[in-house]
Protein backbone atom coordinates (compact mmCIF):
# COMPACT_ATOMS: atom_id res chain seq x y z
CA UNK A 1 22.44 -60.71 47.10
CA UNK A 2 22.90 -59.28 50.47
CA UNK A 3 19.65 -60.32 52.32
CA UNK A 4 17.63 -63.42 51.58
CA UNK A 5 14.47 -62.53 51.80
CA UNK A 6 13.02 -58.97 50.67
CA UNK A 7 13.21 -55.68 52.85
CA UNK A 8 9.66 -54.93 53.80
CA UNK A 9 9.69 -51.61 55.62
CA UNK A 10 7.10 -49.15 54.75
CA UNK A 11 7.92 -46.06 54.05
CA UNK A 12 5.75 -43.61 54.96
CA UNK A 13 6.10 -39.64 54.74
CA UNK A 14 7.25 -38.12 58.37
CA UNK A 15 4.59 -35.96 60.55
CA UNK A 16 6.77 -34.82 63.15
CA UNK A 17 10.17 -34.79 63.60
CA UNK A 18 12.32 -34.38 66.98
CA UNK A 19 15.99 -33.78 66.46
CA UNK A 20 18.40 -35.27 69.54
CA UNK A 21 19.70 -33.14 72.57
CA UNK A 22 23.57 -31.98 71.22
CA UNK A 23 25.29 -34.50 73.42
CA UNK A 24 23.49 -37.39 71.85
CA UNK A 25 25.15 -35.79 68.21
CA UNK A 26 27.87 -37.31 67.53
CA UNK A 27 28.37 -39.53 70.27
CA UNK A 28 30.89 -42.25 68.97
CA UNK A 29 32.70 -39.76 67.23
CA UNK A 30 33.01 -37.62 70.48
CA UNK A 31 33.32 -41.06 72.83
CA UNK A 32 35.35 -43.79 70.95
CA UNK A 33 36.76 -45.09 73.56
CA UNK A 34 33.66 -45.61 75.81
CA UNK A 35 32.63 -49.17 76.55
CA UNK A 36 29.77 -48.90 74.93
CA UNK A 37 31.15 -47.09 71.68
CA UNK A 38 33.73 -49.89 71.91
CA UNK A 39 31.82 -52.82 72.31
CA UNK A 40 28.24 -51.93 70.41
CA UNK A 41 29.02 -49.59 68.21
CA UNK A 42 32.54 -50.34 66.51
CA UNK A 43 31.71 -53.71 65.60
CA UNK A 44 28.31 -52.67 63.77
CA UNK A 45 30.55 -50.43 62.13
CA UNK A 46 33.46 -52.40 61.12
CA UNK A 47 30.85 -54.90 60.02
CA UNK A 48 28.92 -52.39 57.82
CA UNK A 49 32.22 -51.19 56.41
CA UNK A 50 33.31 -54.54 55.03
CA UNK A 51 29.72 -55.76 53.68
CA UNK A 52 29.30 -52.31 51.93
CA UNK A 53 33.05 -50.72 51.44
CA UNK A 54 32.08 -50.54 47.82
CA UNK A 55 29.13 -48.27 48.50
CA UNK A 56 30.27 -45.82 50.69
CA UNK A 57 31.89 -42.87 49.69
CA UNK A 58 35.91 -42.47 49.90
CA UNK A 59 37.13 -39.87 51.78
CA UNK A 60 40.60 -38.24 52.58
CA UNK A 61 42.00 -39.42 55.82
């Protein structure tokens, strides 16, 4: 079990949806080496990765 107690988000249909301004797209992947990319984002990621790496999808590389 990942999570001790149980998820409970509502999930509710979306009214209105506002996509973000291009240079938000894509930031890490655009701006690894920013501080914040670096020291916010890469650990969430690395840390995602290893709970889930038999989840997510494999790709060529």
């Amino acid at each position: 079990m990942i999570f001790d107690n149980p998820i409970v988000t509502e999930i509710i249909p979306l009214e209105v949806f506002y996509p973000a301004e291009d240079y938000h797209r894509d930031y890490y992947a655009r701006n690894p080496d920013q501080a914040y990319c670096q020291l916010v984002i890469r650990p969430k990621l690395e840390k995602f990765t290893q709970k889930f790496r038999d989840k997510l999808k494999k790709t060529a590389r």
